[in-house]
C-alpha atoms as a PDB file:
ATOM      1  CA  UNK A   1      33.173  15.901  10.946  1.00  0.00           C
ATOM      2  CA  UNK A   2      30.848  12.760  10.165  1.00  0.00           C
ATOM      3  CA  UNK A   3      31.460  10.727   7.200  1.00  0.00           C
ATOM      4  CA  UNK A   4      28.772   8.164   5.784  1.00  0.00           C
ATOM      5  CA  UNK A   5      29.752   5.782   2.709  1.00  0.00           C
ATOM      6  CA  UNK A   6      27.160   3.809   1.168  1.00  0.00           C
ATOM      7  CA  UNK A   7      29.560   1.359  -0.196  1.00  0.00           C
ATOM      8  CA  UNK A   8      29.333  -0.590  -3.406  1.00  0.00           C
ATOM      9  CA  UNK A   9      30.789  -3.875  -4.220  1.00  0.00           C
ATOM     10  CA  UNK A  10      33.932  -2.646  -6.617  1.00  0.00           C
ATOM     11  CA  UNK A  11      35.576   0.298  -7.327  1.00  0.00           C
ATOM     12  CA  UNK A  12      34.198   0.081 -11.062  1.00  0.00           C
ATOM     13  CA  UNK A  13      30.681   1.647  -9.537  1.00  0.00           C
ATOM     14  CA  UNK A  14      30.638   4.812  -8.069  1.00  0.00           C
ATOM     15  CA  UNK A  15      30.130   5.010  -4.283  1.00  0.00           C
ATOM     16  CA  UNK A  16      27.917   7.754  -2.398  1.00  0.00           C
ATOM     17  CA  UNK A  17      29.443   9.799   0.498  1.00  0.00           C
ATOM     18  CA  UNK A  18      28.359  12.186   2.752  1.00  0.00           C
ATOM     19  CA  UNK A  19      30.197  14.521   5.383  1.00  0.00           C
ATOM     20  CA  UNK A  20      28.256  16.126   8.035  1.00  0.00           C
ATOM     21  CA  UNK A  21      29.643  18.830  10.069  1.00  0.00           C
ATOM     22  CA  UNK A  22      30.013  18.535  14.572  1.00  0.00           C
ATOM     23  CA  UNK A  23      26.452  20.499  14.275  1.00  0.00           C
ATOM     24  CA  UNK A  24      25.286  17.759  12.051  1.00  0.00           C
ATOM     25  CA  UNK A  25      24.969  20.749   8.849  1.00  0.00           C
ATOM     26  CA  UNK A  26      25.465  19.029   4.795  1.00  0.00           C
ATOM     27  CA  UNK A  27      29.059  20.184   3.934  1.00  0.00           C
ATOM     28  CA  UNK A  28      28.852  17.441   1.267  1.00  0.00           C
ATOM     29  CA  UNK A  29      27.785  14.481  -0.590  1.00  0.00           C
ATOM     30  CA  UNK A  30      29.047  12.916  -3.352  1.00  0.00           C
ATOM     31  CA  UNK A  31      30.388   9.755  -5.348  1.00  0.00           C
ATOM     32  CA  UNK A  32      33.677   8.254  -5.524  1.00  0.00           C
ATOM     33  CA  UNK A  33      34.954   5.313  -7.554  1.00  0.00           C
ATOM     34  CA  UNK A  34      38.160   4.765  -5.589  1.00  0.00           C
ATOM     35  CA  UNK A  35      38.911   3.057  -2.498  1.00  0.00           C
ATOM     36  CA  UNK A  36      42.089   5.923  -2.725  1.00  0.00           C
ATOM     37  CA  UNK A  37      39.464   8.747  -3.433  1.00  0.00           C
ATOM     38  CA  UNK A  38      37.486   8.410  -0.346  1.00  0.00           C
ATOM     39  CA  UNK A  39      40.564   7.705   2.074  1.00  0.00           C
ATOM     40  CA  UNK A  40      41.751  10.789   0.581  1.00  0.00           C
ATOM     41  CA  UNK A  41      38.594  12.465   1.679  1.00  0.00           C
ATOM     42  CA  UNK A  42      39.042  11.593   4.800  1.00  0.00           C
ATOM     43  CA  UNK A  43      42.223  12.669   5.212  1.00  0.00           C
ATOM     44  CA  UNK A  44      41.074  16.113   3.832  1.00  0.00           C
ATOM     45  CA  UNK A  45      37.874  16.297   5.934  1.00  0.00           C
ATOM     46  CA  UNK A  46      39.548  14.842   9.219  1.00  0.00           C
ATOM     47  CA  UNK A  47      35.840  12.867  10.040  1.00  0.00           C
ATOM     48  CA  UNK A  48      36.408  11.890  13.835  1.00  0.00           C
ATOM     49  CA  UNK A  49      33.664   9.152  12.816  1.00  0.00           C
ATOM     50  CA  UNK A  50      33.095   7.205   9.504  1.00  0.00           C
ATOM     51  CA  UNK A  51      30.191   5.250   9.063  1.00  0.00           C
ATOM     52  CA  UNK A  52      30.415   2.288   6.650  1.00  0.00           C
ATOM     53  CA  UNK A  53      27.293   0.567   5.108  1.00  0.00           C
ATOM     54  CA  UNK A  54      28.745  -2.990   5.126  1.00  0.00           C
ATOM     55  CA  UNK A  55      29.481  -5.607   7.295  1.00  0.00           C
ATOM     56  CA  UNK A  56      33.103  -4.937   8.570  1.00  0.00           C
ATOM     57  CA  UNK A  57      33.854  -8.079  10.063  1.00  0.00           C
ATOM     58  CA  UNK A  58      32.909 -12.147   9.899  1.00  0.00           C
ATOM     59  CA  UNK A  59      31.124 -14.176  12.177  1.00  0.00           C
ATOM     60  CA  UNK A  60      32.800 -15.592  15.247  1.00  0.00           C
ATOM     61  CA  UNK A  61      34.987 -19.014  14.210  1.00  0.00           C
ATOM     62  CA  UNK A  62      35.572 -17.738  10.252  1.00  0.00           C
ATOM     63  CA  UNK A  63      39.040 -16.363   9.323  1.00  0.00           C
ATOM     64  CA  UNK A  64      37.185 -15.517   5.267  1.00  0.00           C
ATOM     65  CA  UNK A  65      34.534 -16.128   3.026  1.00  0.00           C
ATOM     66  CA  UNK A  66      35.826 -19.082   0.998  1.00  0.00           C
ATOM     67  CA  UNK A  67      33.568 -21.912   0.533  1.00  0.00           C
ATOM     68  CA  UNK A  68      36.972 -23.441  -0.488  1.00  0.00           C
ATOM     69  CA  UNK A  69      38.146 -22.795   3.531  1.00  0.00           C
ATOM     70  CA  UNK A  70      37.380 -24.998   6.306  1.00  0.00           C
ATOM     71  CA  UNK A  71      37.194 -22.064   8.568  1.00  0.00           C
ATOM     72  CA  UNK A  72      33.392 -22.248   9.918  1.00  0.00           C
ATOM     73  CA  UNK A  73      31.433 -19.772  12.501  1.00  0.00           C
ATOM     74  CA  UNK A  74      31.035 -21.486  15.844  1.00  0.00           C
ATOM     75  CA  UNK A  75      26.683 -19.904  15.738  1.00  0.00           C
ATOM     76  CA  UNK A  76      24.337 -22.502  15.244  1.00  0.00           C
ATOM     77  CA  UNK A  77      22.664 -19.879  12.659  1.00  0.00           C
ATOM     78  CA  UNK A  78      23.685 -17.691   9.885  1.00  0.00           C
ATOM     79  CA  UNK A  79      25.601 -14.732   9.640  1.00  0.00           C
ATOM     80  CA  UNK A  80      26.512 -12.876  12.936  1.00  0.00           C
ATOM     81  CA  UNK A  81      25.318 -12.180  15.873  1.00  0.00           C
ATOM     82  CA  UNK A  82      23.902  -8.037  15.653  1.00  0.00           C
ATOM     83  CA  UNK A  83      22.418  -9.318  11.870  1.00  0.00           C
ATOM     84  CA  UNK A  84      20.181 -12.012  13.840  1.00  0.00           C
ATOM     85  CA  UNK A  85      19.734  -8.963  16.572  1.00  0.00           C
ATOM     86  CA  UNK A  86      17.925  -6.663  13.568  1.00  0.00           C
ATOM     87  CA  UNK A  87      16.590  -9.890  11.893  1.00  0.00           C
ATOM     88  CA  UNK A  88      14.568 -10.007  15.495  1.00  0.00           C
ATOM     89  CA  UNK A  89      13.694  -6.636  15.079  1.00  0.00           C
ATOM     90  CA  UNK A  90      11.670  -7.172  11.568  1.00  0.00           C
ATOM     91  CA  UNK A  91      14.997  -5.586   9.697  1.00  0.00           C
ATOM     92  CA  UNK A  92      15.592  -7.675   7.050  1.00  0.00           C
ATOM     93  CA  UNK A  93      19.658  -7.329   5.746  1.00  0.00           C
ATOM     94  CA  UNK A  94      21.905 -10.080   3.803  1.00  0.00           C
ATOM     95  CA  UNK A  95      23.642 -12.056   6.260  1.00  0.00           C
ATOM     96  CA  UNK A  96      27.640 -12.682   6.310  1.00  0.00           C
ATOM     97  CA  UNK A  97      28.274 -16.172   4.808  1.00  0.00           C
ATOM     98  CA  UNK A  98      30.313 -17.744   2.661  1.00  0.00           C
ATOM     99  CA  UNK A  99      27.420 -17.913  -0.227  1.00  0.00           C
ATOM    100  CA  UNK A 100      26.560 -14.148   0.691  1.00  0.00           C
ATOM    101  CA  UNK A 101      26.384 -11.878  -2.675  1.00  0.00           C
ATOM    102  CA  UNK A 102      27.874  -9.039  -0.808  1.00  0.00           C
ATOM    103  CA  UNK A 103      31.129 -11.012  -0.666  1.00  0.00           C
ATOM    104  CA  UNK A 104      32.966  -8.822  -2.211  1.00  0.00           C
ATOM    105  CA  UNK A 105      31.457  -5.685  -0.758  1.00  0.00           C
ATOM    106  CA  UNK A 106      32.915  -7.286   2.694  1.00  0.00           C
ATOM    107  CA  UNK A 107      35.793  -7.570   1.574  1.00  0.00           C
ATOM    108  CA  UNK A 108      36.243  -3.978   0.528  1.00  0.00           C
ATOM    109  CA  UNK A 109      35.490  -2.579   3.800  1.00  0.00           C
ATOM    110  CA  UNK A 110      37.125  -4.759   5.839  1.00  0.00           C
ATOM    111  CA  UNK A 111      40.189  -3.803   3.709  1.00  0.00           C
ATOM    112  CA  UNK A 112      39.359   0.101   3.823  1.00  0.00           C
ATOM    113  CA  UNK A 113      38.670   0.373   7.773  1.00  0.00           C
ATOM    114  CA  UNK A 114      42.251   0.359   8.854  1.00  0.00           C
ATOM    115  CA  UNK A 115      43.110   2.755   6.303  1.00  0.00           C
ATOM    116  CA  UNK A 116      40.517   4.998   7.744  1.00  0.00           C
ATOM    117  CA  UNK A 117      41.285   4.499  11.414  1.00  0.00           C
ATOM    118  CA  UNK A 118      45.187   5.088  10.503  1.00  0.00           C
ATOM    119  CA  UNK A 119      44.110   8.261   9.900  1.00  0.00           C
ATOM    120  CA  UNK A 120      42.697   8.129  13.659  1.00  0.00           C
ATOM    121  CA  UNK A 121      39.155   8.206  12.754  1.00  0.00           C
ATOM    122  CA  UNK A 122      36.489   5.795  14.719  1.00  0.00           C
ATOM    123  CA  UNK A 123      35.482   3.230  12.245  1.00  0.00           C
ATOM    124  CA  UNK A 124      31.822   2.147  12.696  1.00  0.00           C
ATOM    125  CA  UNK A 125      29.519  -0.066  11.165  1.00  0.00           C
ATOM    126  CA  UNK A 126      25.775   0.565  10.118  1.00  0.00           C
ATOM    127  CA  UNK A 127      23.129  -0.235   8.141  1.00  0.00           C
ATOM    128  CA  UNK A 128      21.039   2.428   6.898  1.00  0.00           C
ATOM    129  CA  UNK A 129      17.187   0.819   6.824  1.00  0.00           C
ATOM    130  CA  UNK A 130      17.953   0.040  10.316  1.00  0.00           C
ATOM    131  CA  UNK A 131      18.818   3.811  10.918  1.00  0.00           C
ATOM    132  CA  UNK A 132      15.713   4.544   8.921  1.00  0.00           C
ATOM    133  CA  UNK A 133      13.229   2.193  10.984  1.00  0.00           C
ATOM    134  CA  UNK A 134      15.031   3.993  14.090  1.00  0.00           C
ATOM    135  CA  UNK A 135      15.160   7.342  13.238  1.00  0.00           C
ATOM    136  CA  UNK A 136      12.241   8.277  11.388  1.00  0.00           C
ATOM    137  CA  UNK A 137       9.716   4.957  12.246  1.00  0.00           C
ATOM    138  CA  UNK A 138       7.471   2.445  10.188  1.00  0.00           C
ATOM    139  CA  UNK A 139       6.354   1.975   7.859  1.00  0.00           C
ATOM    140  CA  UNK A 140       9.378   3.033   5.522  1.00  0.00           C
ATOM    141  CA  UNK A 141       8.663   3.797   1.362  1.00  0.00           C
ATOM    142  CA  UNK A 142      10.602   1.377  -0.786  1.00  0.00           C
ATOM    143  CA  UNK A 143      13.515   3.277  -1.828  1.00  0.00           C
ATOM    144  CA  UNK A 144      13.743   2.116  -5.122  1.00  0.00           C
ATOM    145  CA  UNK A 145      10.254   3.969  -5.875  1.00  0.00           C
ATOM    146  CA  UNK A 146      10.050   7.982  -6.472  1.00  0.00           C
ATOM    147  CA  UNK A 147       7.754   8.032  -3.641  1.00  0.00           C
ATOM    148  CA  UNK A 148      10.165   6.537  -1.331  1.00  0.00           C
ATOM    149  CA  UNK A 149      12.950   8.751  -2.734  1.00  0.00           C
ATOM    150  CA  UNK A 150      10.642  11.624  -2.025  1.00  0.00           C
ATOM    151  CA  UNK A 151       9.862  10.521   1.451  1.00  0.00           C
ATOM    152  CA  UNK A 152      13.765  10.043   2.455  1.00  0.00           C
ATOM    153  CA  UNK A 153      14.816  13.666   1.204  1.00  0.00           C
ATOM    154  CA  UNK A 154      11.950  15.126   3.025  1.00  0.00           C
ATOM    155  CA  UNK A 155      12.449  13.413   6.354  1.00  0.00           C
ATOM    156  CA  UNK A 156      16.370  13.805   6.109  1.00  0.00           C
ATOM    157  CA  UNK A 157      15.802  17.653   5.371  1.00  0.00           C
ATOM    158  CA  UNK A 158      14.207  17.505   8.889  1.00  0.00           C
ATOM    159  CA  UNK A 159      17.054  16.359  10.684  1.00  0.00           C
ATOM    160  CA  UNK A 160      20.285  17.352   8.119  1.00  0.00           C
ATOM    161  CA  UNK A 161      20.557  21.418   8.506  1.00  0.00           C
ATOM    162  CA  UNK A 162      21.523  22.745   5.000  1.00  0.00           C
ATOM    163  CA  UNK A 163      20.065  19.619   2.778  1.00  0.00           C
ATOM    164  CA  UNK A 164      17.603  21.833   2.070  1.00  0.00           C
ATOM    165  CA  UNK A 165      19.784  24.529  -0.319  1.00  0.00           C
ATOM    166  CA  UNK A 166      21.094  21.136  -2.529  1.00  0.00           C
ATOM    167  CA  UNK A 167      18.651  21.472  -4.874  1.00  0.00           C
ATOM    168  CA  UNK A 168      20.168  18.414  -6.844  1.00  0.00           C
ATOM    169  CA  UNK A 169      18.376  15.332  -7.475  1.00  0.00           C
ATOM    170  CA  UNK A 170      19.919  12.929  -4.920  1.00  0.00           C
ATOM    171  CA  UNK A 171      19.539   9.104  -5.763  1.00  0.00           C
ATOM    172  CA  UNK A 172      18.821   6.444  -3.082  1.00  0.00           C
ATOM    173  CA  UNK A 173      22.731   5.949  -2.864  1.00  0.00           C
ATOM    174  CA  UNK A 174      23.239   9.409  -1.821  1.00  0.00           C
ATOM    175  CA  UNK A 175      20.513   9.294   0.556  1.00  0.00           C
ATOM    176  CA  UNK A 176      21.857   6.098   2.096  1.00  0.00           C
ATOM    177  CA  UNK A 177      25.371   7.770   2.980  1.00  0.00           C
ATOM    178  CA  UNK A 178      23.763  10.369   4.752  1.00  0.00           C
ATOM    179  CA  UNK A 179      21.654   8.584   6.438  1.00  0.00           C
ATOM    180  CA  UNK A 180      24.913   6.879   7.237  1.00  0.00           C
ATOM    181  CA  UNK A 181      26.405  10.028   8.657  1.00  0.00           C
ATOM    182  CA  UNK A 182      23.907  10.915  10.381  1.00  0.00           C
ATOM    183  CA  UNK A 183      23.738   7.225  12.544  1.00  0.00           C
ATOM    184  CA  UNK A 184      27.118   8.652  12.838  1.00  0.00           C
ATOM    185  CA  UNK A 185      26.583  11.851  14.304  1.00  0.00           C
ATOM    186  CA  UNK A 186      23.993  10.398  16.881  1.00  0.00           C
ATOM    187  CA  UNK A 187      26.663   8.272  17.976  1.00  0.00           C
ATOM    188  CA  UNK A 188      29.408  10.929  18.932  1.00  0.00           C
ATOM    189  CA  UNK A 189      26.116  12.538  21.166  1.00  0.00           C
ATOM    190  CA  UNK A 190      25.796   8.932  22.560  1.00  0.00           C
ATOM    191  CA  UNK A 191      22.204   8.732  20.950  1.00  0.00           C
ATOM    192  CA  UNK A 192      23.097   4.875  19.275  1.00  0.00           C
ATOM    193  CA  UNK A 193      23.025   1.219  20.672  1.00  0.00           C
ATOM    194  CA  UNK A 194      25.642  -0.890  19.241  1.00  0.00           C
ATOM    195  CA  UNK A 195      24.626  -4.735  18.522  1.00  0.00           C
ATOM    196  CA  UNK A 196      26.062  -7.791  18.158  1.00  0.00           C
ATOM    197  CA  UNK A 197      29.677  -8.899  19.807  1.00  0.00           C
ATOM    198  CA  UNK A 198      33.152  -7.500  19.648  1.00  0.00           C
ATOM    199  CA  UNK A 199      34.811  -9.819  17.957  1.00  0.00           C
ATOM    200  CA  UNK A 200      32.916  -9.864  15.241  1.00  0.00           C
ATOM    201  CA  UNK A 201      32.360  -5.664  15.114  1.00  0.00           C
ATOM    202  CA  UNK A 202      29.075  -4.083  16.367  1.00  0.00           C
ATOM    203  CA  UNK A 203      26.189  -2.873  14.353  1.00  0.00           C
ATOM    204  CA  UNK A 204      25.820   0.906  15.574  1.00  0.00           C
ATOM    205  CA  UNK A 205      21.659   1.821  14.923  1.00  0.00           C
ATOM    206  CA  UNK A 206      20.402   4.952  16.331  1.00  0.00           C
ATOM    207  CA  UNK A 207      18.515   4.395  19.833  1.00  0.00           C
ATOM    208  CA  UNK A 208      15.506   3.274  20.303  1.00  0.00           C
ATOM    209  CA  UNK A 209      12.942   5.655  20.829  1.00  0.00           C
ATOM    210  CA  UNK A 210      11.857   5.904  24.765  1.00  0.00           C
END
């Protein structure tokens, strides 16, 4: 099993999820509130992957995100070192600093990956335009419009088996997580590149098209 989470910033705001089967078939996709909910999907779904949509780790020299904490990174530029990698790509994301607004966001997944892989799953980091840009190629509708809605179901219908039959009307959130476990699912098959360093955990994007 796969498992993409489009995370959101607090608990208080529901979070999209998706599992994809080993064949890469929908067996669901959903929202959560709870960091508790979706660890307990995992532990139901046993994902050998999960794919997280937020930066999992700082940049290299930074212990937090406290402007209040000396701790500094050791890059002469912002953020890490796979977000300059997709900035150099034309991928545009919110870097990791201490003024970042996905603070908290960072937070909550860096606190949620080791319950995920204590349930032995292989926590990964992505980011879900990147997939996009990857995957399916430029240019990319703005997701926040119907048409780019419209465009993302049809192209992830292409590549999910079974999206077709959920005849619900998915949201960009929704769309995001399965994109998610899909970047996932490439990556068990060895179809990804990873980005950035170790210490400071790897981007995972699909591979670049040969």
């Amino acid at each position: 099993m796969f498992f993409g989470i489009d995370l959101t910033t607090r608990e208080d705001r529901p979070t999209a999820c998706a599992l994809l089967n080993t064949a890469g078939e929908l067996v669901s996709v959903d929202k959560f509130r709870t960091d508790d909910e979706m660890v307990e999907l995992a532990r139901d779904g046993s994902p050998s992957i999960i794919a997280i949509d937020s930066p999992l780790g700082l940049p290299r020299g930074m212990d937090c995100l406290e402007e209040t904490c000396e701790c500094r990174s050791v890059h002469p530029f912002k953020g890490r070192t796979a977000e300059r990698e997709l900035i150099a790509e034309g991928i545009n994301l919110y870097v990791t600093t201490k003024r970042s607004i996905i603070k908290k966001m960072v937070y909550r997944a860096m606190a949620l990956a080791p319950r995920f892989r204590k349930l032995g799953a292989d926590v990964i980091e992505v980011y879900p335009f990147a997939s996009k840009v990857r995957v399916f190629g430029r240019p990319i509708p703005a997701k926040n419009r119907p048409e780019g809605r419209g465009f993302l179901r049809q192209s992830l219908e292409e590549i999910i088996l079974g999206l077709d039959l959920d005849v619900r009307r998915l949201d960009h959130d929704h769309l995001d997580a399965l994109i998610a476990a899909y970047t996932a699912f490439l990556h068990a098959a060895g179809e990804t590149d990873a980005l950035g360093l170790d210490d400071e955990e790897w981007i995972i994007v699909p591979a670049k098209r040969r």
